[in-house]
C-alpha atoms as a PDB file:
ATOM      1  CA  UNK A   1     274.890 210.481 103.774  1.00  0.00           C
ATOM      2  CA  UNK A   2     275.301 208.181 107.197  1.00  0.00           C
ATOM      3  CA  UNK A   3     278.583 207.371 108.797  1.00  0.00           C
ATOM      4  CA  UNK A   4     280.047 203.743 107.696  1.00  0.00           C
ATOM      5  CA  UNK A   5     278.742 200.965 110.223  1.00  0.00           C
ATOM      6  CA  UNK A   6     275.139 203.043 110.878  1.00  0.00           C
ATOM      7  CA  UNK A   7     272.309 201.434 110.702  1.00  0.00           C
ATOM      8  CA  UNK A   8     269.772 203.179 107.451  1.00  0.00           C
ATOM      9  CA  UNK A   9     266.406 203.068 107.908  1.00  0.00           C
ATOM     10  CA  UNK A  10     264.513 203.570 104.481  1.00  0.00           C
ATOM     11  CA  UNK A  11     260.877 204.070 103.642  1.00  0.00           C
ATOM     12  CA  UNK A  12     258.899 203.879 100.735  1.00  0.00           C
ATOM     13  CA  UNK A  13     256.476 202.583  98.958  1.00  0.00           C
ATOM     14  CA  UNK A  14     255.304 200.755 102.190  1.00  0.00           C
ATOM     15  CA  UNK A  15     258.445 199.076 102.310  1.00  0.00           C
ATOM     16  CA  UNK A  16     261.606 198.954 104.686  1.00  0.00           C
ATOM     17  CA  UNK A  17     264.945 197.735 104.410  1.00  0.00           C
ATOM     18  CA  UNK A  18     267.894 197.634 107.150  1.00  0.00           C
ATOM     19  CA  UNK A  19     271.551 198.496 106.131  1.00  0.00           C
ATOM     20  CA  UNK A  20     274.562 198.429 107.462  1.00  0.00           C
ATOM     21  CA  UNK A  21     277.252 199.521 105.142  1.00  0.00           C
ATOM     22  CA  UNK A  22     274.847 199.552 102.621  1.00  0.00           C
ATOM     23  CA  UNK A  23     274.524 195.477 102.488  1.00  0.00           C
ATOM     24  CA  UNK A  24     270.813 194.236 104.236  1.00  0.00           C
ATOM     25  CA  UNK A  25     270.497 193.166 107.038  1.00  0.00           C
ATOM     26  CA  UNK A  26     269.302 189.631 107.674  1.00  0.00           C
ATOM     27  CA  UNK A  27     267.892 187.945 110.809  1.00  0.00           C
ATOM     28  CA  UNK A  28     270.263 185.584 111.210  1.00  0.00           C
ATOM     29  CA  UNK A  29     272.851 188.678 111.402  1.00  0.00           C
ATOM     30  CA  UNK A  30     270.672 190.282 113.958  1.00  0.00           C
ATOM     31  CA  UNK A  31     270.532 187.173 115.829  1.00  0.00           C
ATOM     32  CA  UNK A  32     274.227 187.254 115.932  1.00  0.00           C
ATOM     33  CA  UNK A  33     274.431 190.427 117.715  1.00  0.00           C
ATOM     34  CA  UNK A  34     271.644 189.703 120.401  1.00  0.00           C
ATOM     35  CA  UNK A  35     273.985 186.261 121.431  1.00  0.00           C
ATOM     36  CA  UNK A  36     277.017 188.876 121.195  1.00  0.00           C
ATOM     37  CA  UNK A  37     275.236 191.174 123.364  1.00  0.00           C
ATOM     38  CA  UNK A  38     273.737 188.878 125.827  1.00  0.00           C
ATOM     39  CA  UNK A  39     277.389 187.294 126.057  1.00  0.00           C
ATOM     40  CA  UNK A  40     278.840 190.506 127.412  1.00  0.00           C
ATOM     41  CA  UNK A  41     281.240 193.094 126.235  1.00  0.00           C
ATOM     42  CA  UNK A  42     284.818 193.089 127.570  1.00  0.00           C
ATOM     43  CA  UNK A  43     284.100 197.271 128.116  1.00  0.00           C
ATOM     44  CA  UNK A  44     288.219 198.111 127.385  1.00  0.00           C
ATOM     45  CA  UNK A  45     288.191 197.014 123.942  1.00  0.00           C
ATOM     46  CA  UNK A  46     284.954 198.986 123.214  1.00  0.00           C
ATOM     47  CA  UNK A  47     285.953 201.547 120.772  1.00  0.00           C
ATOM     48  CA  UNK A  48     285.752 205.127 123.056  1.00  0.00           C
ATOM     49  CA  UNK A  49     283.528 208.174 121.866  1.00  0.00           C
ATOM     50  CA  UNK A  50     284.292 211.837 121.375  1.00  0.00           C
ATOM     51  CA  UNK A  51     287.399 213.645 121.011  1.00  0.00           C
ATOM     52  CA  UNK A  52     290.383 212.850 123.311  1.00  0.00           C
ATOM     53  CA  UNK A  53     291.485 214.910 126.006  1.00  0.00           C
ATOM     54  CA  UNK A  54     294.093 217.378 125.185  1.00  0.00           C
ATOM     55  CA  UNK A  55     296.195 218.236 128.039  1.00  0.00           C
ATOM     56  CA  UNK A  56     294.911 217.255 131.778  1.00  0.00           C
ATOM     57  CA  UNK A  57     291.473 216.563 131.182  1.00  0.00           C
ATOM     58  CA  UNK A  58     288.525 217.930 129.173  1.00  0.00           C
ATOM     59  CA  UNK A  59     288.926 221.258 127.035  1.00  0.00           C
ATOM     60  CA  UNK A  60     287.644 224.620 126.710  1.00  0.00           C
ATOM     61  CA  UNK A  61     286.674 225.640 123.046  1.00  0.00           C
ATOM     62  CA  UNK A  62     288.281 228.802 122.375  1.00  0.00           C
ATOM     63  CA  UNK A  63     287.143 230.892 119.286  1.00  0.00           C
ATOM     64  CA  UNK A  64     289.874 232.301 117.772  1.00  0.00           C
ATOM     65  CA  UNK A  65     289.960 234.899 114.528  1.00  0.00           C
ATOM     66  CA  UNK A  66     293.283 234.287 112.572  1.00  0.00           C
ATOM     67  CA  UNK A  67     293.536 236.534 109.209  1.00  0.00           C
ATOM     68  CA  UNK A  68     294.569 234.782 105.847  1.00  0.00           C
ATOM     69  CA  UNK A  69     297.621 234.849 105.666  1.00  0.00           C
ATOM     70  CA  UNK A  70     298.554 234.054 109.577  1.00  0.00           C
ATOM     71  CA  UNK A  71     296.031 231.215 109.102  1.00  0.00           C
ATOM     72  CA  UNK A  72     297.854 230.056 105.951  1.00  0.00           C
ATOM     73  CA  UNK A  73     301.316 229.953 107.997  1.00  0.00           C
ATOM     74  CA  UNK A  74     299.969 227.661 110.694  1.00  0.00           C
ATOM     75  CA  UNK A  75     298.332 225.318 108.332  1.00  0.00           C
ATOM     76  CA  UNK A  76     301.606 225.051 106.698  1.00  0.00           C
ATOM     77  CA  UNK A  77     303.325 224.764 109.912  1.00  0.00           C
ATOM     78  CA  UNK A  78     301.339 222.505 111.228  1.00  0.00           C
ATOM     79  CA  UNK A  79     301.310 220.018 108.303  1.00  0.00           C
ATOM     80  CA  UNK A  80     305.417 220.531 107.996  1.00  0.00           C
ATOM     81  CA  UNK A  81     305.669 219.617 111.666  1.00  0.00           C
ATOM     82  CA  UNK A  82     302.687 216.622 110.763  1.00  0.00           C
ATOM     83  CA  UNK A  83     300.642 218.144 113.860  1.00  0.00           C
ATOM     84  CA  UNK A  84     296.774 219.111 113.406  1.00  0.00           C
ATOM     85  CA  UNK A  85     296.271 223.187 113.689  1.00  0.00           C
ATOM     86  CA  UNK A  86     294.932 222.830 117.070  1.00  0.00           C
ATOM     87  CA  UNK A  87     297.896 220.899 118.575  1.00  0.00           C
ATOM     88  CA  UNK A  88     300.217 223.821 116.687  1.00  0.00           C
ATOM     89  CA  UNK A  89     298.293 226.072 118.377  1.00  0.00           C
ATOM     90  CA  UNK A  90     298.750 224.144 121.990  1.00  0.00           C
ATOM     91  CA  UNK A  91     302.232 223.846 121.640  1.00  0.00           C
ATOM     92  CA  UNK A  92     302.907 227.991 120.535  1.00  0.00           C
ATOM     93  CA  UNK A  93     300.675 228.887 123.115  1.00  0.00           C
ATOM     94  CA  UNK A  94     302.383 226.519 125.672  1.00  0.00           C
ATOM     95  CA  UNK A  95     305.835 227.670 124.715  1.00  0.00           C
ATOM     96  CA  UNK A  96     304.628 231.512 125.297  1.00  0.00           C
ATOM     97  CA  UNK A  97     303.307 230.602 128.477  1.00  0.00           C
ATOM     98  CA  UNK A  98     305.724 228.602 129.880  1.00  0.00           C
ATOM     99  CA  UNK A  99     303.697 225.596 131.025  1.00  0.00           C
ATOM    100  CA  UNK A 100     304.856 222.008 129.815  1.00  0.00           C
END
């Protein structure tokens, strides 16, 4: 199933149809967006992709094998302390290491 807001292409029966958000798209709609595009985009308000940086710039995944029950403790750590498992997991292995 696509993300909300993509565009579906769908073919059959020698047909197509254009959704967005599962309502067609008409011509006067894509009209609208060529003017918006042609008009320029103020580039700080578009919406920024990927995940954000989590310290001083760009992170290293780091596979990590946590058993059941230790995994069970973190999750419930994590959601007591209303933190994701990774940032619980940046902030115990900041406090071990010392660096803020």
């Amino acid at each position: 199933m696509p993300r909300p807001g993509t565009a579906v292409f769908v073919y059959g029966m020698g047909m197509s149809e254009e959704t967005v958000d599962g309502r067609p798209v008409t011509d006067q709609q894509i009209q609208a967006w060529a003017d918006e595009a042609e008009a320029g985009y103020d580039v700080s308000r578009l919406r920024r992709r990927g995940r954000p940086t989590a310290g001083d710039g760009p992170g290293t995944p780091v596979p990590v094998r946590l058993d059941a029950t230790l995994l069970a403790a973190l999750t419930d750590r994590a959601e007591r302390e209303h933190m994701t498992r990774s940032e619980a997991i940046r902030a115990a292995v900041r406090a071990w290491t010392h660096v803020a």
